[in-house]
Protein backbone atom coordinates (compact mmCIF):
# COMPACT_ATOMS: atom_id res chain seq x y z
CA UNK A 1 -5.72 0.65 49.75
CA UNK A 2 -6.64 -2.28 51.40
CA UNK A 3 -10.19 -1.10 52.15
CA UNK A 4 -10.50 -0.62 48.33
CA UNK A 5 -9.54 -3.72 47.31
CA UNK A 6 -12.07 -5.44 49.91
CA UNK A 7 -14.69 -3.49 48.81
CA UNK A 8 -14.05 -4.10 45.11
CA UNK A 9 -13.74 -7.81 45.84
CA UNK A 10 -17.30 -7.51 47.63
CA UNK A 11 -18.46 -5.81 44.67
CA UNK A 12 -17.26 -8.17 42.08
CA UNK A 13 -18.43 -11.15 44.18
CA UNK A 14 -22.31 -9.97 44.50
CA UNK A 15 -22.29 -8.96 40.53
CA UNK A 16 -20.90 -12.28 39.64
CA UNK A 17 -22.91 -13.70 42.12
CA UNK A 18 -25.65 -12.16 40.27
CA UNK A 19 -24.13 -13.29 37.13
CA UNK A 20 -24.34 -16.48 37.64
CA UNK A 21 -27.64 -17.09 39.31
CA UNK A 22 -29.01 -14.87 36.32
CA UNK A 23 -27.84 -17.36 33.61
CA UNK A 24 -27.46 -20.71 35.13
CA UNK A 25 -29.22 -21.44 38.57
CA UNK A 26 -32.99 -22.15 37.86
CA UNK A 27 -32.84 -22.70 34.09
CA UNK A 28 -34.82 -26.13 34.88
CA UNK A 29 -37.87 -23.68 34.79
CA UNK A 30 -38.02 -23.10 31.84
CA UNK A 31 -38.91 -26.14 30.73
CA UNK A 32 -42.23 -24.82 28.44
CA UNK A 33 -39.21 -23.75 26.17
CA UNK A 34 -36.76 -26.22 25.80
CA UNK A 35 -39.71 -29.38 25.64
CA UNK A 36 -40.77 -27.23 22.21
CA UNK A 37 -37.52 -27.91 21.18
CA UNK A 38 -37.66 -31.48 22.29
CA UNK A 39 -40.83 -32.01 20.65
CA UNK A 40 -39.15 -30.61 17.21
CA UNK A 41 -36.52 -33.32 17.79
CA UNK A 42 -38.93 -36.19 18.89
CA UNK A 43 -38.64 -37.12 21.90
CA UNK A 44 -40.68 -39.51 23.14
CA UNK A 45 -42.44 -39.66 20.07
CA UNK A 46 -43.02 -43.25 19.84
CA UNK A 47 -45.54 -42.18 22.53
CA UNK A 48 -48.03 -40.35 19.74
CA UNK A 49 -50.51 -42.77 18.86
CA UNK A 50 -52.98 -42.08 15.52
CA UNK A 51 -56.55 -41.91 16.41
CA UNK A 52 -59.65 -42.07 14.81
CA UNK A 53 -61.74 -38.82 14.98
CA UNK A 54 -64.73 -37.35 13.44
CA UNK A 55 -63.62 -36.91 10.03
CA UNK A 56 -59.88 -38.12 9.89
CA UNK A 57 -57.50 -40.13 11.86
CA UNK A 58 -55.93 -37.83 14.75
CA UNK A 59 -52.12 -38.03 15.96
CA UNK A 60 -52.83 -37.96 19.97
CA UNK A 61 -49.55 -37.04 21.59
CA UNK A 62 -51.07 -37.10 25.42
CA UNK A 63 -49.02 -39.59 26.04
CA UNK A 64 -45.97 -37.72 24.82
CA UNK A 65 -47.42 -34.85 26.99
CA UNK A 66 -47.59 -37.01 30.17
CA UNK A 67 -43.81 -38.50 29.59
CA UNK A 68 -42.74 -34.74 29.57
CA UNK A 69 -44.70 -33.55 32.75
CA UNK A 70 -43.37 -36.80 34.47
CA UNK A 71 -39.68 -35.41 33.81
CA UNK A 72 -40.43 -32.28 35.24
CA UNK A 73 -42.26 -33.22 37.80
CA UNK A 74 -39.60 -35.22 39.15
CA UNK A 75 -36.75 -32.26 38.63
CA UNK A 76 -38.65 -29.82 39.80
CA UNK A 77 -39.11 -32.62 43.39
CA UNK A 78 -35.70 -33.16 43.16
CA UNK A 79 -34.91 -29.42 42.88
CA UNK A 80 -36.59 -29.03 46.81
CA UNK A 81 -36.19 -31.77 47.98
CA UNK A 82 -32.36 -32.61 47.76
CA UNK A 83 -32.26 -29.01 49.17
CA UNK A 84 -32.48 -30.72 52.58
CA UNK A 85 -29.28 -32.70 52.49
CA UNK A 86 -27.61 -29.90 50.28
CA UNK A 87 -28.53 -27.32 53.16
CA UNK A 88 -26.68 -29.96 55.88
CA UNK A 89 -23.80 -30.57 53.35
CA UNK A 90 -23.71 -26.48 53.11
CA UNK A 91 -23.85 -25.78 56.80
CA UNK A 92 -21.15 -28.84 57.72
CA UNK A 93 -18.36 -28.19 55.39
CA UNK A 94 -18.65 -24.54 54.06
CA UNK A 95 -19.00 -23.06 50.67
CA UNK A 96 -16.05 -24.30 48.69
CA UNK A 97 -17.25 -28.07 49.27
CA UNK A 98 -20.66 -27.14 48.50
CA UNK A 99 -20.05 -25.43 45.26
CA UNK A 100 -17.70 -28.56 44.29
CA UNK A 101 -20.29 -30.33 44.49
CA UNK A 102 -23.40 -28.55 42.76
CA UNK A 103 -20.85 -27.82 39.53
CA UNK A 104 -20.05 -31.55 39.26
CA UNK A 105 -23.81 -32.36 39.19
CA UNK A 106 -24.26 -29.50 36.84
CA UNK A 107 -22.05 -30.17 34.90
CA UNK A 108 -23.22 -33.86 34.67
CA UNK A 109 -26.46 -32.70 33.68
CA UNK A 110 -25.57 -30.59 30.74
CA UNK A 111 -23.20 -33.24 29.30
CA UNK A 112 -25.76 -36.00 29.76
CA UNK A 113 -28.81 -33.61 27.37
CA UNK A 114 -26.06 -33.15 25.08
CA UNK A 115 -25.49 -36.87 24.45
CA UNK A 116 -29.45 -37.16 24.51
CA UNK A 117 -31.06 -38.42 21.31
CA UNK A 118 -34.78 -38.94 20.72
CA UNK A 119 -34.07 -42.96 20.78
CA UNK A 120 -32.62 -42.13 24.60
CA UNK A 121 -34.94 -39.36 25.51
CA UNK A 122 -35.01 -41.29 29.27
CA UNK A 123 -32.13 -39.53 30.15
CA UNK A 124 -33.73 -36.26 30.17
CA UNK A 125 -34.90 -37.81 33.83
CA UNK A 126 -31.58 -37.59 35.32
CA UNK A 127 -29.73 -34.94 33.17
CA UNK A 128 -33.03 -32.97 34.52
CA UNK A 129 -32.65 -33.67 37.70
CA UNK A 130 -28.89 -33.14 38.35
CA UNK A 131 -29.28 -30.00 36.37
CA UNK A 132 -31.93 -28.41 39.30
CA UNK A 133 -29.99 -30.03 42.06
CA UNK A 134 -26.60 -28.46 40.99
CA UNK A 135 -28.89 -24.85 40.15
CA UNK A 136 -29.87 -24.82 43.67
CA UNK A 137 -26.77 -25.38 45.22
CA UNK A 138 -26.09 -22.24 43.13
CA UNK A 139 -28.66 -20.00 44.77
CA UNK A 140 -27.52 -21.45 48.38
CA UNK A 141 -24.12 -20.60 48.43
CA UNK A 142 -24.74 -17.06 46.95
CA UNK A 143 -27.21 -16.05 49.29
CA UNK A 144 -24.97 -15.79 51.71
CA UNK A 145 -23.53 -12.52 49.76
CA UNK A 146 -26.12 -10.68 51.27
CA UNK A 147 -24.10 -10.55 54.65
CA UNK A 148 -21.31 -8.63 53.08
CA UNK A 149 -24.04 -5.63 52.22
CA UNK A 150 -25.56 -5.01 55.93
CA UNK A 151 -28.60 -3.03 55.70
CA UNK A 152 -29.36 -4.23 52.47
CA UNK A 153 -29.24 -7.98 53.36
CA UNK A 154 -33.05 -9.18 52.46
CA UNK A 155 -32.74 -6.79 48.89
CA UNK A 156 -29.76 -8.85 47.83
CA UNK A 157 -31.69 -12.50 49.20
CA UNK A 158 -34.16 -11.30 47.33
CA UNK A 159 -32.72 -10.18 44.02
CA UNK A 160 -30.46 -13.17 43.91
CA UNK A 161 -34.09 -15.58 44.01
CA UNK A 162 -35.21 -13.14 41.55
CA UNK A 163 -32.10 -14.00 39.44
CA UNK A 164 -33.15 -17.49 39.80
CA UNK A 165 -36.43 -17.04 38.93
CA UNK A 166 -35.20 -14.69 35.45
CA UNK A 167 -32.64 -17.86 34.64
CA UNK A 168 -34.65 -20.00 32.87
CA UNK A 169 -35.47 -17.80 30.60
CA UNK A 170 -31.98 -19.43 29.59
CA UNK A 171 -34.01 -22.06 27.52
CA UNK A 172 -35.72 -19.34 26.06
CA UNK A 173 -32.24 -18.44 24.32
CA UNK A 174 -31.55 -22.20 23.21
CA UNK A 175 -34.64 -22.42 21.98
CA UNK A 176 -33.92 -19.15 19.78
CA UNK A 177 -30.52 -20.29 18.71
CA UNK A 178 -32.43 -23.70 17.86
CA UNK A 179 -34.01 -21.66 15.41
CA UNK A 180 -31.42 -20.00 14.22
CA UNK A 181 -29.46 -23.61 13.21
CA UNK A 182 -27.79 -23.81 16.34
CA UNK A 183 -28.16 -27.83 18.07
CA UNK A 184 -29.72 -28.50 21.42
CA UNK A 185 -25.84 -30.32 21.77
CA UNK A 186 -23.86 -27.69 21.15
CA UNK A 187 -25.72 -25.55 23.70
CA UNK A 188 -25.68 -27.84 26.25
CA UNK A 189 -21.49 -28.64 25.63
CA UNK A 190 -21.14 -25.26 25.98
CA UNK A 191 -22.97 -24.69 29.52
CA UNK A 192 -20.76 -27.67 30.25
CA UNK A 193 -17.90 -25.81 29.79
CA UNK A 194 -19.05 -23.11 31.72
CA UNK A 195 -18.30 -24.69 35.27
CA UNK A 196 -14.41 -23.57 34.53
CA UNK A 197 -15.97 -19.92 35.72
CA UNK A 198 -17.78 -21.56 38.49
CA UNK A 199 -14.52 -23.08 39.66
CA UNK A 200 -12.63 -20.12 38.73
CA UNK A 201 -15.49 -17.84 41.36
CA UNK A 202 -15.66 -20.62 43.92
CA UNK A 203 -11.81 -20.01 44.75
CA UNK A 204 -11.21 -16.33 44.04
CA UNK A 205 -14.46 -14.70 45.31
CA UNK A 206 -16.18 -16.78 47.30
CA UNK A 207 -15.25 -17.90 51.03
CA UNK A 208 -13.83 -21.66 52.37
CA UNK A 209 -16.38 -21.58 55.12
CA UNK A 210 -19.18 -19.00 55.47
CA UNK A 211 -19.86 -15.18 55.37
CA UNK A 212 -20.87 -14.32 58.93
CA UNK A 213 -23.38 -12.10 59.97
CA UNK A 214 -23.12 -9.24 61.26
CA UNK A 215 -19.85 -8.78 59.56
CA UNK A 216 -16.90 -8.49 61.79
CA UNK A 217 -14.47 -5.73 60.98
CA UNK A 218 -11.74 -5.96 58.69
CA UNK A 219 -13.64 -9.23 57.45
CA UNK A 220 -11.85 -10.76 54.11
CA UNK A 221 -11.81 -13.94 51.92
CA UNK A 222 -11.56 -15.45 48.69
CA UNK A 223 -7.82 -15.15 46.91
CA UNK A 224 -6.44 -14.55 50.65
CA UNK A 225 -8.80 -17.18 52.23
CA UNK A 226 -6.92 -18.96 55.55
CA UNK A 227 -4.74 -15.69 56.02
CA UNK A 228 -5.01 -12.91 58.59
CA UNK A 229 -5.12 -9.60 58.19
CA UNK A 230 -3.89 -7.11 60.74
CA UNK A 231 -4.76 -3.44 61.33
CA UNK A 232 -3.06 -1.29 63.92
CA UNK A 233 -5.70 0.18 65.97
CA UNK A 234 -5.18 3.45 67.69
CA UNK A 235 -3.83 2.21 70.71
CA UNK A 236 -0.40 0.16 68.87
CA UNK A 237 -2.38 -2.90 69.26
CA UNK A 238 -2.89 -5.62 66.34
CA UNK A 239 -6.40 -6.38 65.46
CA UNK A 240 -6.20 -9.60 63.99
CA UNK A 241 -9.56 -11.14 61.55
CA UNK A 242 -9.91 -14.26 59.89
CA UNK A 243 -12.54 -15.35 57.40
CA UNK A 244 -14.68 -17.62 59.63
CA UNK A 245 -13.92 -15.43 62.71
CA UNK A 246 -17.20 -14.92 64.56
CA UNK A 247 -17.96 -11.25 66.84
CA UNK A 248 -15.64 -10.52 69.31
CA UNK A 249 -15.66 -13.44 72.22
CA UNK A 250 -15.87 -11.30 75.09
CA UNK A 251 -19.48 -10.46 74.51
CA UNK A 252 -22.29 -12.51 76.08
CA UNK A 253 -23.67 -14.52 73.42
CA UNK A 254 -27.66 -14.66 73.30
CA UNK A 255 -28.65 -18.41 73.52
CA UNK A 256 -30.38 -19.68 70.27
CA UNK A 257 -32.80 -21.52 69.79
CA UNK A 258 -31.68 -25.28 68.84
CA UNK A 259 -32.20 -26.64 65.21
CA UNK A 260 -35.22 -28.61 66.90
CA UNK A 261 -37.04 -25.62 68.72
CA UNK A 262 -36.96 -23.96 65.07
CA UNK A 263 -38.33 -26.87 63.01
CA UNK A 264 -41.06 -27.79 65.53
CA UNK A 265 -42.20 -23.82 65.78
CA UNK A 266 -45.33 -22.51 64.41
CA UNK A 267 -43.43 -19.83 62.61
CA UNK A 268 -41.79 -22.81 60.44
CA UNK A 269 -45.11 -24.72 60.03
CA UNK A 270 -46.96 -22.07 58.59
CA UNK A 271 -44.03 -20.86 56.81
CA UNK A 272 -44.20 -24.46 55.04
CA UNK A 273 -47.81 -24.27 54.70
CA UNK A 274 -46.91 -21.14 53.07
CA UNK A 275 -44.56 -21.89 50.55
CA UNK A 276 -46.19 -26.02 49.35
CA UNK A 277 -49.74 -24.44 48.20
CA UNK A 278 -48.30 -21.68 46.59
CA UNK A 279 -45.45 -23.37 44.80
CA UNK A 280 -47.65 -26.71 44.26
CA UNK A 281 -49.81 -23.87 41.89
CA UNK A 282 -46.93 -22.82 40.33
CA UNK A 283 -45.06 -26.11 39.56
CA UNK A 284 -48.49 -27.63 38.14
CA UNK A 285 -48.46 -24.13 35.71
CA UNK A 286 -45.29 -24.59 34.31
CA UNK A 287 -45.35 -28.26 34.13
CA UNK A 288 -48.77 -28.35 31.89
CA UNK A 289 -48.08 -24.87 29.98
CA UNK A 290 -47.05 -26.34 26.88
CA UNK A 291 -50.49 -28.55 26.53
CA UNK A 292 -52.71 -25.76 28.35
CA UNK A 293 -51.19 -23.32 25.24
CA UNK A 294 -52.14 -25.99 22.42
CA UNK A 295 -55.41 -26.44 23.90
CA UNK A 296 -56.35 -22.74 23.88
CA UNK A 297 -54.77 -22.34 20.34
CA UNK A 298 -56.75 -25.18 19.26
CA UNK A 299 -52.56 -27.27 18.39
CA UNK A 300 -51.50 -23.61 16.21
CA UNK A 301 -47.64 -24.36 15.98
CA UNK A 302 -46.59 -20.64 15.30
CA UNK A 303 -49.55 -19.17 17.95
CA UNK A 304 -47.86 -21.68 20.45
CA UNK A 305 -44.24 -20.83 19.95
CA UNK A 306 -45.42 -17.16 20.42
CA UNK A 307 -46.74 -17.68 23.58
CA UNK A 308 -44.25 -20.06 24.99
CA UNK A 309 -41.51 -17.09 23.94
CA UNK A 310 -43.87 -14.30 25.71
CA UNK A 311 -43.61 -16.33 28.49
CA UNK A 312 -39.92 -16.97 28.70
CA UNK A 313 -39.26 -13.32 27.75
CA UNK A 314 -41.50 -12.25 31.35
CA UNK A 315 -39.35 -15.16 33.19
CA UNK A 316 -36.29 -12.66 32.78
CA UNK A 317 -38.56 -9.54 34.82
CA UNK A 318 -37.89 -11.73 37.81
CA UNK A 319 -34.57 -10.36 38.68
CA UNK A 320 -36.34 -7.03 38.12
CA UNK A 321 -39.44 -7.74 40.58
CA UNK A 322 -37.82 -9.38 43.23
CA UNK A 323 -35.68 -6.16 44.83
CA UNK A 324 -39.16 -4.71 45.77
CA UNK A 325 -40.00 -7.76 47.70
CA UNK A 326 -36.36 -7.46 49.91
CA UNK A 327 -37.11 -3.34 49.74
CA UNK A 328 -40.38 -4.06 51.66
CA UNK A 329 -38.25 -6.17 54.23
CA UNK A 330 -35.56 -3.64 54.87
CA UNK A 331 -37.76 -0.70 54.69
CA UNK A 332 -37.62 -0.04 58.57
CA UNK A 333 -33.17 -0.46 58.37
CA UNK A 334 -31.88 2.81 59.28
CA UNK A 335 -35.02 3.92 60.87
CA UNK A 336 -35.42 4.27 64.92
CA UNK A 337 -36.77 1.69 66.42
CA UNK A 338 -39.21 1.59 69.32
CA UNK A 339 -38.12 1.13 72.37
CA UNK A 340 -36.78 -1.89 73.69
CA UNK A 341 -37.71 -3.19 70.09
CA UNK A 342 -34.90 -5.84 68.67
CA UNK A 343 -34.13 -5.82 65.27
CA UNK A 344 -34.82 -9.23 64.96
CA UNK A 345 -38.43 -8.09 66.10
CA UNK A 346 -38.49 -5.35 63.22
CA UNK A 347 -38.03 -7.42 60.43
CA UNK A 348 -40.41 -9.50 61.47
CA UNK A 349 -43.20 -6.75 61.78
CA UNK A 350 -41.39 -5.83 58.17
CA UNK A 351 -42.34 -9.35 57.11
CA UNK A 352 -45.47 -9.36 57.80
CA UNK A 353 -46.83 -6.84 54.54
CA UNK A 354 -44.01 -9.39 52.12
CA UNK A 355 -46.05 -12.39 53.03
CA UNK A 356 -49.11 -11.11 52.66
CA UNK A 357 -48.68 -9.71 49.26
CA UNK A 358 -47.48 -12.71 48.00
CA UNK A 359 -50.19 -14.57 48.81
CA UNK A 360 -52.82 -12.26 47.52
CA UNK A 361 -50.57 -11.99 44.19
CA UNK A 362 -50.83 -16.07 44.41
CA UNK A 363 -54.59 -16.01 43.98
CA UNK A 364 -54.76 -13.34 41.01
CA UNK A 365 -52.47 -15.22 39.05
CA UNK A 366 -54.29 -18.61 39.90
CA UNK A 367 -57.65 -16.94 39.02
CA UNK A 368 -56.11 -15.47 35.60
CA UNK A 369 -54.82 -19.15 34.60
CA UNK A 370 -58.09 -20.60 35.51
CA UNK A 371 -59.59 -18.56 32.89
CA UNK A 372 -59.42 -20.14 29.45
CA UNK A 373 -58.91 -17.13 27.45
CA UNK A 374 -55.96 -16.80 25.25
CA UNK A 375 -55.10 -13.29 25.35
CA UNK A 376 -55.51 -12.88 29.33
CA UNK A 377 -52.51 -15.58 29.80
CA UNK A 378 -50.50 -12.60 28.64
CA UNK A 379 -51.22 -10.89 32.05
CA UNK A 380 -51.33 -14.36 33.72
CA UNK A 381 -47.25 -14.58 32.70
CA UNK A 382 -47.33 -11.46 34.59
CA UNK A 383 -48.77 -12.26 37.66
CA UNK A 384 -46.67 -15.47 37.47
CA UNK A 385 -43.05 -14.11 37.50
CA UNK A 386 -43.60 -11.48 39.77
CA UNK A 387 -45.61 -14.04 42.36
CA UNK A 388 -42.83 -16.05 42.53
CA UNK A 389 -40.06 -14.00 42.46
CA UNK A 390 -41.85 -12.67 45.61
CA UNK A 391 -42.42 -16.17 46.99
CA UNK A 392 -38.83 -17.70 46.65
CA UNK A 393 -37.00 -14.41 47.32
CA UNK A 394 -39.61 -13.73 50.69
CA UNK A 395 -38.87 -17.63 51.57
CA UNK A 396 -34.71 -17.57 51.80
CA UNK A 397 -35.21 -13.72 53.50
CA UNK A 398 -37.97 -15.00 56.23
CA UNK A 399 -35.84 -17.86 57.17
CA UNK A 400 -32.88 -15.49 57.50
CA UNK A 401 -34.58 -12.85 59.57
CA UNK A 402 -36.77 -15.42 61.79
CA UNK A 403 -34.15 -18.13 62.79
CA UNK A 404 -30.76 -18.16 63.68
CA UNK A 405 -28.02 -17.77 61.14
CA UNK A 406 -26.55 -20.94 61.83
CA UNK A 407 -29.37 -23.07 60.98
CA UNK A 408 -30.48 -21.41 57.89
CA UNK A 409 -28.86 -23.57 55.80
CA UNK A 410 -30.93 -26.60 56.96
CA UNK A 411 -33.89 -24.84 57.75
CA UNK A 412 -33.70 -23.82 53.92
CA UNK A 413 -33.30 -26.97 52.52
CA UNK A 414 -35.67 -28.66 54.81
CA UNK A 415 -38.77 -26.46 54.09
CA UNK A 416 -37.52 -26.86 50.48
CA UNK A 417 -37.79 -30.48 50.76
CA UNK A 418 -40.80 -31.12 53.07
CA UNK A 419 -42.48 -28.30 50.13
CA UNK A 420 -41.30 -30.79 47.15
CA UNK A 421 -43.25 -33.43 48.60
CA UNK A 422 -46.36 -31.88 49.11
CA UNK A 423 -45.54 -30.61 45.29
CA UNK A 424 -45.80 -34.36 43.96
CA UNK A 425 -49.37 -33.97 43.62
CA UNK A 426 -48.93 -31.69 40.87
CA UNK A 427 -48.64 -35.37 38.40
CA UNK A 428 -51.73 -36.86 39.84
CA UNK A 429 -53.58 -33.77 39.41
CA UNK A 430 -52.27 -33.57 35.86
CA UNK A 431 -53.05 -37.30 35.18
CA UNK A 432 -56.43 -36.51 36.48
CA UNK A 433 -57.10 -33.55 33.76
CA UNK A 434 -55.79 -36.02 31.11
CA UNK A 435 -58.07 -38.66 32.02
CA UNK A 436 -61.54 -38.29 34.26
CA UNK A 437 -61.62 -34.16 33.14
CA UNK A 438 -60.97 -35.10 29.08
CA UNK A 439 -58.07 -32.25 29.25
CA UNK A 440 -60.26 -29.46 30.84
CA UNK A 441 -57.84 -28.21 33.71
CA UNK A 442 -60.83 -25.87 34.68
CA UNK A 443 -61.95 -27.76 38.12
CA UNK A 444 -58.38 -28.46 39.03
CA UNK A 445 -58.00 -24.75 38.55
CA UNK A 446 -60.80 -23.41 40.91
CA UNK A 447 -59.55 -26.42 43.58
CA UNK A 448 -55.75 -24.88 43.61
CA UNK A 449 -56.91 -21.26 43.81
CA UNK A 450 -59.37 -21.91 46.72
CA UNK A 451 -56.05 -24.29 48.48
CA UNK A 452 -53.96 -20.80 48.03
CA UNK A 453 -56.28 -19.03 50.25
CA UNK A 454 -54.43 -20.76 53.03
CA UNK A 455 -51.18 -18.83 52.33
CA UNK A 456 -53.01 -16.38 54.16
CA UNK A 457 -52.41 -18.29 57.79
CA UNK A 458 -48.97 -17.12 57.69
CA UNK A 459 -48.44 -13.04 57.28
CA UNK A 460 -52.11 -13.61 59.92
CA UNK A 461 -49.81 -15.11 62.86
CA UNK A 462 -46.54 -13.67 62.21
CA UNK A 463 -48.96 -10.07 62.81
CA UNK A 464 -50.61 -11.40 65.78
CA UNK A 465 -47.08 -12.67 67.45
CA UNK A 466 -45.75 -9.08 66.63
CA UNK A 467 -48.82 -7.31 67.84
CA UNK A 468 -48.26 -10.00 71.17
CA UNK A 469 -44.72 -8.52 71.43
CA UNK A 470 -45.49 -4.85 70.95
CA UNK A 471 -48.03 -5.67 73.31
CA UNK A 472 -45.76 -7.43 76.35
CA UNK A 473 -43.00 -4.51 75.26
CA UNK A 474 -45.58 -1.77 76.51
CA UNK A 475 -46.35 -3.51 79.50
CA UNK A 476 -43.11 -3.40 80.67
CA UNK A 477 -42.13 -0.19 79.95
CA UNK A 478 -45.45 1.29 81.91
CA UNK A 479 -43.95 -0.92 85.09
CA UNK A 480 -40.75 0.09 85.09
């Protein structure tokens, strides 16, 4: 009975787990849908200045436009880059602390849009903000869940970034119920109200400290977090577990590598490499989507709405594209290995085809927004979700499979952060296609496709240090 009610607790935790990355985590991207609705409202419309055109005087909102890219811009930097001390907060005090914390900032962030008003449309910068920090902290304490599920540990990584991806199609729905008569305030008291369920999960299916992996036996936590459990074992004796409880002590431990061997690895340096261009080209997408769709509809308010919706409706395919992405990963679980092969070493090999796909998927979708033709953005929304469902699911499951468990959650938030900076040239590049390129993105467009071609560095050396291994394995076995 007790195995039951462990496994339905594991159960209930990943599918709320899921839950809740699904609807609140990354809603901060979907910002093409809710800055419609804040453009409907008028924010920053003191910004639009009336110009004098050809024929008639002109209402130029660029500046309007800039103000908005500017508040995403810094979210979005915020988003990675507080990772770093969320990862350190994460790894040093566990996962009820952690979660604490992100639903107080979230929380902080939706009641701070709902007070909001066009004549204080400046604090969209922090309620931003607070709202990406607190949806990361989210995804980092549910990742974890993926230790509870063994041989399917990268899937559920994966599927839970994929979640995160799908989430902000969540402004995508209060945009809708905008339409429908609905205020931006009353949606945004009620995700405020929402962090009672976080609470309520934090406490009753979630862990104090961590979810180990591998996963000891008899392993519990949540409602009977801080208690032991005993099971008589054949021989009369009691086999005690508690919730942090690491393998059994009596077995050699293999030394790991120190926080500092990881970070100043090539594995992590190409792995950052990695993840800035590609996410840099994503960031600048989403960030100048609402002006690249007015430009290319020539300022058609219903042709604009349509596509902004098209796009938020692919955002929720995320949580549906990223499981193939943690499938390719696990694909060699349950398989023999060769011999003398660790399984450490296999998912790295299994790696390898993840990281390369991602990158080539990187340049499509670069090369399809480069291309100013309406209809083809359709397949360019595509190419977008599933790319980075791919690229933030592959990120949290490389990290887990190539360092050591107990640095992931610093390793995480540092490549997150040391990634957000490199992303803060997404406003300067935007600022450029406002001013020298008269808003024609094209040349900005072929310069970040060409910069993705060096995701390509990293599946290239994670191959060759496998083929190195295979390689010293064979050796070895000949001599002996």
């Amino acid at each position: 009975m007790a195995g039951f009610g462990n496994s339905l607790r594991r159960w209930l935790t990943f599918a709320t787990g899921l839950v809740e990355c699904l609807c609140f985590a990354g809603a901060v991207f979907g910002w093409a849908s809710l800055v419609f609705v804040l453009k409907t409202e008028g924010y920053f419309s003191s910004l639009c200045i009336n110009t004098t055109g050809v024929n008639a005087t002109v209402l130029d909102c660029s500046g309007q436009d800039e103000q908005f890219s500017l508040v995403f811009t810094i979210a979005s930097f915020m988003n990675n880059f507080l990772t770093l001390p969320n990862g350190f907060l994460f790894d040093r005090f566990g996962t009820t602390v952690a979660r604490l914390f992100g639903i107080f900032l979230y929380t902080m962030g939706s009641l701070m849009v709902a007070f909001a008003t066009s004549a204080f449309s400046n604090l969209l910068f922090p309620a931003l903000s607070l709202l990406a920090v607190g949806g990361i902290m989210f995804l980092i304490t549910n990742m974890q869940v993926g230790n509870l599920f063994g041989s399917h540990r990268s899937t559920i990584i994966t599927l839970y970034n994929g979640a995160f991806d799908s989430s902000s199609a969540l402004f995508l729905v209060i945009k809708l119920l905008h339409e429908s008569g609905i205020s931006l305030r009353s949606s945004f008291f009620f995700l405020s109200a929402c962090g009672i369920i976080h609470l309520l999960r934090t406490f009753f299916l979630l862990p104090r400290k961590f979810i180990p992996y591998p996963l000891p036996d008899h392993y519990t936590y949540g409602i009977t977090c801080g208690k032991q459990t005993e099971q008589t074992t054949a021989n009369g004796s009691a086999e005690r577990t508690v919730e942090e409880t690491p393998l059994n002590k009596d077995v050699p431990v293999k030394q790991e590598k120190s926080f500092r061997e990881c970070f100043l690895s090539w594995f992590f340096v190409w792995h950052l490499l990695w993840l800035s261009v590609m996410q840099l080209r994503h960031y600048l997408f989403i960030g100048t989507l609402n002006p690249m769709l007015h430009r290319l509809t020539a300022g058609e308010p219903s042709l604009v709405s349509q596509y902004t919706n098209a796009f938020a409706i692919t955002q929720l395919c995320g949580v549906l594209c990223a499981p193939w992405n943690g499938l390719i990963m696990d694909r060699h679980k349950g398989k023999s290995r060769a011999a003398g092969e660790s399984e450490r070493e296999a998912d790295l090999r299994a790696s390898v085809l993840s990281l390369f796909l991602t990158a080539l998927q990187c340049v499509l979708f670069s090369v399809c927004a480069s291309t100013p033709y309406l209809p083809l953005q359709y397949l360019t929304f595509i190419l977008q979700v599933l790319n980075r469902s791919f690229l933030y699911g592959g990120n949290a499951a490389f990290i887990s499979v190539a360092f050591p468990s107990r640095h992931f959650g610093k390793l995480y938030g540092l490549v997150m952060a040391l990634s957000a900076v490199f992303s803060l040239l997404q406003y300067p590049f935007f600022a450029l296609v406002k001013g020298v390129l008269n808003g024609d993105p094209l040349y900005v467009n072929i310069g970040l496709t060409l910069l993705s071609l060096l995701a390509f560095i990293h599946p290239l050396s994670v191959y060759l240090h496998c083929r190195s291994l295979a390689s010293q394995r064979s050796k070895s076995n000949a001599s002996s």
